[in-house]
Protein backbone atom coordinates (compact mmCIF):
# COMPACT_ATOMS: atom_id res chain seq x y z
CA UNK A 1 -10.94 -0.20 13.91
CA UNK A 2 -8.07 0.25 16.35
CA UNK A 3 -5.56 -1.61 13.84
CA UNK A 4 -5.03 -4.67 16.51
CA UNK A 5 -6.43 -7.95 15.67
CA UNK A 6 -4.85 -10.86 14.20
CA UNK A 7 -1.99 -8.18 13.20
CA UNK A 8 -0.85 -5.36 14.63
CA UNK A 9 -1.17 -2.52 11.83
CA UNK A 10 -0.26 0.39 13.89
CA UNK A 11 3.10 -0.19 13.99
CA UNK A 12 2.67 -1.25 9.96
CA UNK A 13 3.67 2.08 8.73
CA UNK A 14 7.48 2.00 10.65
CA UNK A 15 8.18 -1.73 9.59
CA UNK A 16 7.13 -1.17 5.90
CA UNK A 17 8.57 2.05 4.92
CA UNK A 18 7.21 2.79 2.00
CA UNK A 19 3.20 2.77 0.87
CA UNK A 20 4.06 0.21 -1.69
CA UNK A 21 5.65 -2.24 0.30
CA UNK A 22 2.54 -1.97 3.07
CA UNK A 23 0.59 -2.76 0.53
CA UNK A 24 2.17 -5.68 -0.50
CA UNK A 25 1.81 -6.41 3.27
CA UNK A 26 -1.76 -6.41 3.40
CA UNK A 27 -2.17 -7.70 0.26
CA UNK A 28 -0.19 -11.09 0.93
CA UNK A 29 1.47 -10.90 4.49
CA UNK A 30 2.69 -14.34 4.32
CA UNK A 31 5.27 -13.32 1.70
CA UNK A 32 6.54 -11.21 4.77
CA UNK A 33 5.89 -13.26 7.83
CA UNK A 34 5.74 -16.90 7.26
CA UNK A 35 3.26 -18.80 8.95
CA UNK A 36 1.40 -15.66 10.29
CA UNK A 37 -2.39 -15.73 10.96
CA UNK A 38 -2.94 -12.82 9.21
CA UNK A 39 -5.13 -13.37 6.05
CA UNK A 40 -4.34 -12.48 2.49
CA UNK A 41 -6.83 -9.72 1.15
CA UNK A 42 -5.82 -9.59 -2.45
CA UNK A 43 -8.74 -10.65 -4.32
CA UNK A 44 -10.71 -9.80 -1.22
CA UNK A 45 -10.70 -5.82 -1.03
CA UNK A 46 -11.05 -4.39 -4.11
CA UNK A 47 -7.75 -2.82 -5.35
CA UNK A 48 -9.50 0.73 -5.26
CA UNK A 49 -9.98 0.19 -1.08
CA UNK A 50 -6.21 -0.09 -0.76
CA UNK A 51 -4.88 3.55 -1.03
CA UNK A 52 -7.51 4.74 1.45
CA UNK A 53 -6.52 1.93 3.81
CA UNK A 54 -3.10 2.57 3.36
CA UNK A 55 -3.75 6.24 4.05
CA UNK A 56 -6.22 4.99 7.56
CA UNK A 57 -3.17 3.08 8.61
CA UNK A 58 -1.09 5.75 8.81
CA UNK A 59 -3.46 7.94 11.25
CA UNK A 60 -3.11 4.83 13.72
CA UNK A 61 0.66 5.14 13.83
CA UNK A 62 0.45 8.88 13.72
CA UNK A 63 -2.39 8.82 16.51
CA UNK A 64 -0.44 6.10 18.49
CA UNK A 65 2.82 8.50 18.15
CA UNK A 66 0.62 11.17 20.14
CA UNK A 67 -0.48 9.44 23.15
């Protein structure tokens, strides 16, 4: 919920500028960071869940950026 687990998704939105290419993060973040923990969710969250998620990660960054 807070965006920390196995990856770190509120600093997501500065590392991968653009919504498309966080996608592809989430979607596959191996093609990004080799050997990383972090699962690959294509196939796994329907393609419809991705634009919201997109949109949840950016209120973590934007939250984080207030405190």
């Amino acid at each position: 919920m807070n965006g920390v687990g196995v990856c770190d998704l509120v600093e997501a939105g500065k590392k991968y500028d653009t919504d498309e290419k966080l996608s592809a993060f989430i979607h596959d973040a191996s093609t990004f960071v080799p050997d990383t923990k972090t699962p690959t969710w294509e196939g796994t969250i329907p393609e419809a869940d991705f634009a919201p998620l997109i949109a949840y990660v950016h209120t973590l960054e934007k939250a984080a950026a207030q405190k």
